[in-house]
Protein backbone atom coordinates (compact mmCIF):
# COMPACT_ATOMS: atom_id res chain seq x y z
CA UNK A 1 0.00 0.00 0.00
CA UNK A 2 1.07 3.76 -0.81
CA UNK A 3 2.01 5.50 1.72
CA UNK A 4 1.60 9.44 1.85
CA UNK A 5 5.63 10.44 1.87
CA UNK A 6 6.59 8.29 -0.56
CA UNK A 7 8.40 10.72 -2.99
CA UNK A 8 10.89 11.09 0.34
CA UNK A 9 11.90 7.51 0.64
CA UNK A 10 15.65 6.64 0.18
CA UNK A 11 18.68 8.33 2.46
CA UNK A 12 18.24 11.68 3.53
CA UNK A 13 21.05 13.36 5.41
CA UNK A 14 21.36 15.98 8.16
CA UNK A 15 23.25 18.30 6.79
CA UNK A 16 26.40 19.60 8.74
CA UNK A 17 26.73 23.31 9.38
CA UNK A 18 30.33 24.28 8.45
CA UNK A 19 32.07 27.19 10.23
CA UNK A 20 35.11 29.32 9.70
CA UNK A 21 37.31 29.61 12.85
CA UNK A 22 36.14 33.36 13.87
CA UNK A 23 32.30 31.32 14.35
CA UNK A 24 30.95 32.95 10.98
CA UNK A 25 29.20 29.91 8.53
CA UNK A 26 31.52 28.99 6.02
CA UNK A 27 28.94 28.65 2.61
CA UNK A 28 32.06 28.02 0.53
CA UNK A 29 32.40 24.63 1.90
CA UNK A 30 28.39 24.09 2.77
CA UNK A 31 28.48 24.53 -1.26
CA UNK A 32 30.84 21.93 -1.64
CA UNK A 33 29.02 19.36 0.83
CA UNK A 34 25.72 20.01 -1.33
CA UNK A 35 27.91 18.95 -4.36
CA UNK A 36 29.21 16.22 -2.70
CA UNK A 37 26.19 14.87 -1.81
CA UNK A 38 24.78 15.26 -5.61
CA UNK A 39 27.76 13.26 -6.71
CA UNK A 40 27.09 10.64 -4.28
CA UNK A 41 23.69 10.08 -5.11
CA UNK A 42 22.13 11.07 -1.84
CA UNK A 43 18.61 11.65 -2.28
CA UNK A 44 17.48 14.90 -0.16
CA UNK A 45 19.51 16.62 2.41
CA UNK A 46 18.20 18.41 6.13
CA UNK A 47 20.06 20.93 6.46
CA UNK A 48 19.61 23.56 9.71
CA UNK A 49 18.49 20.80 12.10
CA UNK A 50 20.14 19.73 15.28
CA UNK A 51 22.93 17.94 13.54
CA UNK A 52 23.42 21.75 11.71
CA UNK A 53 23.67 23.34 14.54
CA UNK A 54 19.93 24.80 14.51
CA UNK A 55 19.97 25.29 18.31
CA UNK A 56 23.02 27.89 18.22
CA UNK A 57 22.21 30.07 14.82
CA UNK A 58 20.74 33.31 14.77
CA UNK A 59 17.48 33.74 12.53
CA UNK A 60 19.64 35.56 9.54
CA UNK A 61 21.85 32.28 9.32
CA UNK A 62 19.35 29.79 9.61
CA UNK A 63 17.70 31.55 6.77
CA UNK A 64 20.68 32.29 4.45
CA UNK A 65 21.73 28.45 5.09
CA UNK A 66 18.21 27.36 3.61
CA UNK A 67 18.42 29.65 0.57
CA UNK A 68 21.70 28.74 -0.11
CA UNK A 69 21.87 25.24 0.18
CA UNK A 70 18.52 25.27 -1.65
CA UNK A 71 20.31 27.49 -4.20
CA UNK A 72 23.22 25.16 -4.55
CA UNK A 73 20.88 21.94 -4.86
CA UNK A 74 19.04 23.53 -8.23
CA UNK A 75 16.73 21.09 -8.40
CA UNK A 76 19.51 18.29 -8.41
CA UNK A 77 18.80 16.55 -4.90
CA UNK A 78 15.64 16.84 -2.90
CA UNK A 79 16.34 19.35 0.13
CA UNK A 80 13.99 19.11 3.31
CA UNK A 81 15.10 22.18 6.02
CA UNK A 82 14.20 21.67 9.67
CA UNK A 83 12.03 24.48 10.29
CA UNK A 84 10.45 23.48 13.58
CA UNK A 85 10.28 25.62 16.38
CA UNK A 86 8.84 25.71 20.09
CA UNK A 87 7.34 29.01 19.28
CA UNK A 88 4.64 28.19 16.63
CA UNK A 89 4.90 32.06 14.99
CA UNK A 90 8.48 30.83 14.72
CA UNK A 91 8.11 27.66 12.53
CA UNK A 92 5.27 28.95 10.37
CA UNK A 93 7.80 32.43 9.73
CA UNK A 94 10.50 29.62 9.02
CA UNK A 95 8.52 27.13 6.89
CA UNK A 96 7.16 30.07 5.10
CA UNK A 97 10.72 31.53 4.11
CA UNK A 98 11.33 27.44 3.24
CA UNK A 99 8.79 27.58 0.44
CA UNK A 100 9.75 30.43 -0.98
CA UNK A 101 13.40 29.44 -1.32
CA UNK A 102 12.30 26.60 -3.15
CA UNK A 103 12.80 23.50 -0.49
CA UNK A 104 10.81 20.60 -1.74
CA UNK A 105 9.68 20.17 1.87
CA UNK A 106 10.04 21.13 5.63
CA UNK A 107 11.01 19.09 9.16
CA UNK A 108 9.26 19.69 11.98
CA UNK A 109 10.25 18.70 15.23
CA UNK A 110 8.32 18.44 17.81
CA UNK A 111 7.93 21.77 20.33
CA UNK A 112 10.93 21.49 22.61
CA UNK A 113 10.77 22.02 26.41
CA UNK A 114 7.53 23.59 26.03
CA UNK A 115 6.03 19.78 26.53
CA UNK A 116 2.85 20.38 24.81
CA UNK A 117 -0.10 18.65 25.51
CA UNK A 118 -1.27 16.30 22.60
CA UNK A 119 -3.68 18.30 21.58
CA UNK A 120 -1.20 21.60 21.88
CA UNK A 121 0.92 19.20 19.62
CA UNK A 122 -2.06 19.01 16.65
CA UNK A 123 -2.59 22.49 17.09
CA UNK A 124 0.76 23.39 16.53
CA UNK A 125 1.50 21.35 13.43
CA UNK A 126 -2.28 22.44 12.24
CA UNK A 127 -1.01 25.63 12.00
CA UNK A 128 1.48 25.19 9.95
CA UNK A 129 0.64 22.45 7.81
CA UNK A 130 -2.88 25.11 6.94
CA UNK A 131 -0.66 28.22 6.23
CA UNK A 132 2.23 27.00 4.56
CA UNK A 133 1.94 24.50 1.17
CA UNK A 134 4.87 22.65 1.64
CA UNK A 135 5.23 18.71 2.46
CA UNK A 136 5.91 18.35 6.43
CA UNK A 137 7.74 15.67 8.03
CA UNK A 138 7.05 15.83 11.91
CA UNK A 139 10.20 14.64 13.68
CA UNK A 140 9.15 12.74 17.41
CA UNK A 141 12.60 12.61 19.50
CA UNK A 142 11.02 13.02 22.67
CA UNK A 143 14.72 12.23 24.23
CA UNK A 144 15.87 16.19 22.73
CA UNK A 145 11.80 17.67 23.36
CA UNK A 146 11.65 16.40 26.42
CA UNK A 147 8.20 14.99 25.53
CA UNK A 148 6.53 12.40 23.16
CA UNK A 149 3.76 12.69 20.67
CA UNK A 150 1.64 9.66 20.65
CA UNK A 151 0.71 7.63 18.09
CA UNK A 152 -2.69 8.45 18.37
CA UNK A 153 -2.15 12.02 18.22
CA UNK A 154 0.47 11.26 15.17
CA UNK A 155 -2.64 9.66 13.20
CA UNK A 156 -4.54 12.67 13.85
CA UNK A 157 -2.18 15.16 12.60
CA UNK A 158 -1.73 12.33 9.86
CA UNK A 159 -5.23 13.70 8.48
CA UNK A 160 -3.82 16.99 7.13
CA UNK A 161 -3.06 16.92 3.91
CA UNK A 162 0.18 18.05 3.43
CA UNK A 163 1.52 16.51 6.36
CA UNK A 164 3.18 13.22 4.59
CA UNK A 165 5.63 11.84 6.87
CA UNK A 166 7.29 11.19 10.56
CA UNK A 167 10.85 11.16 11.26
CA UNK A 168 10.65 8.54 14.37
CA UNK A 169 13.10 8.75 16.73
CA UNK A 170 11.64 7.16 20.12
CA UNK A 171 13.29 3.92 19.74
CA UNK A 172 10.32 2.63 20.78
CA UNK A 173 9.37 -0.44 18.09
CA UNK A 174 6.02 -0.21 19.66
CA UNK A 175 5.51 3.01 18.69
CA UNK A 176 6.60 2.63 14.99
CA UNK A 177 4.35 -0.26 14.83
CA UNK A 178 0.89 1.79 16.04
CA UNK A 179 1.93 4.24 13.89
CA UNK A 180 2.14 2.05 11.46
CA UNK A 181 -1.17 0.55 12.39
CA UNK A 182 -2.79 4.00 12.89
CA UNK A 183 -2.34 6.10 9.48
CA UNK A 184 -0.55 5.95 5.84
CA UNK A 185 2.24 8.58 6.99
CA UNK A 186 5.58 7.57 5.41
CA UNK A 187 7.69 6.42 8.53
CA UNK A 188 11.49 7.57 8.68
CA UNK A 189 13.86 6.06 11.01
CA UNK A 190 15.87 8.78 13.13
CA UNK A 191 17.63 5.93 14.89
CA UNK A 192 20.33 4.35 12.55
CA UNK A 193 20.30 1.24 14.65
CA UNK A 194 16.49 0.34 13.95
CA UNK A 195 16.28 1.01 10.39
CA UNK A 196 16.15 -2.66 9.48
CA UNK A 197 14.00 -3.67 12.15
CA UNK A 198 11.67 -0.79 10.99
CA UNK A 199 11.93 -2.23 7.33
CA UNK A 200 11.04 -5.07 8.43
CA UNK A 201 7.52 -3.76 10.16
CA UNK A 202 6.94 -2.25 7.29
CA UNK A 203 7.26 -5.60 5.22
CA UNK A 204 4.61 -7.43 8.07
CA UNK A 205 2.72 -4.27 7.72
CA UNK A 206 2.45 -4.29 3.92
CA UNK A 207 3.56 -0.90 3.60
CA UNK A 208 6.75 0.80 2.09
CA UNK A 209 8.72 2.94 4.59
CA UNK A 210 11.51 4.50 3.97
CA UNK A 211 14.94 5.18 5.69
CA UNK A 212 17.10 8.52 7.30
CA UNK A 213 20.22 8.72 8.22
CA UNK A 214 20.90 11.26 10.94
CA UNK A 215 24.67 10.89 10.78
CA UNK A 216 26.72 14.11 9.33
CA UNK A 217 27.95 13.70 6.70
């Protein structure tokens, strides 16, 4: 059976954020890692999530770093920014300025430290995925957010339409596997070490899932 994300299946890769050594973003080489990547045959890069640093660049960077890596890719390699935000006015400013670079879709964590309730959670990713036109991948790593969204909240927010796909990084199997149960969202694995055992859900499941790699690259 189809699932909803399916045009995001293969290896995606969070993208590193290179810096000079006086702290300022070097987009020489982030050029050359989007090149690399091309070459290499990797099929849609994150960049500007936690593994890019995210956490410690101002709103200017993480915005320059999504044009220009978007820039860069031309249309040669699928590129999916992490946009997500505790502060809702945040990620729908961020997803907005996502879209009109041209990313092919955005990656949404869940609200950190804020602990949302679950409905808080559908709210939050309501509002976004209703202003913004863009693909959304919600990414659950309760271990960074401090709190889970559960799969029954998942296959609620599963229900807007341009929400396609979850990033899963409980570890929980269980988890993957009500999801799985629940709704048709394409499931991606954040945790390197489960990706087979996810595959192989998916297999039991009937459904195609697909695979991320959160290692930098």
């Amino acid at each position: 059976m189809a699932t909803k994300g399916e045009k995001f299946a293969g290896l995606t890769v969070a993208l590193i954020t290179p810096f000079k050594s006086g702290g300022d973003v070097d987009y020489d080489a982030l050029n050359r890692l989007v090149d690399w990547h091309v070459e290499q045959g990797t099929d849609c890069l994150a960049p500007v999530g936690t593994t890019g640093e995210s956490p410690t660049l101002d709103h200017t960077e993480h915005e320059r770093i999504i044009a220009a890596v978007c820039e860069r890719a031309r249309g040669r390699i699928k590129i999916m920014p992490g946009t997500g935000s505790n502060s809702t006015r945040e990620a729908l400013r961020l997803t907005k300025f996502a879209r009109q670079a041209g990313a092919d879709a955005s990656l949404q964590v869940g609200p950190y430290y804020n602990k949302p309730t679950q409905d808080g959670y559908y709210r939050h990713f309501a509002a976004v995925a209703e202003a913004v036109d863009l693909p959304l991948i919600l990414y659950n790593i309760p271990g960074r957010t401090g709190s889970n969204i559960l799969p029954e909240t998942i296959a609620r927010i599963a229900q807007l339409p341009t929400v396609v796909a979850i990033k899963e990084a409980t570890g929980s199997m269980d988890q993957a596997s009500a999801i799985a149960a629940l709704c048709n969202l394409t499931l991606l694995s954040g945790d390197d070490s489960l990706t087979l055992p996810l595959l192989s859900i998916a297999a039991a499941a009937s459904c195609r899932w697909s695979a991320t790699s959160c290692r930098a690259t």
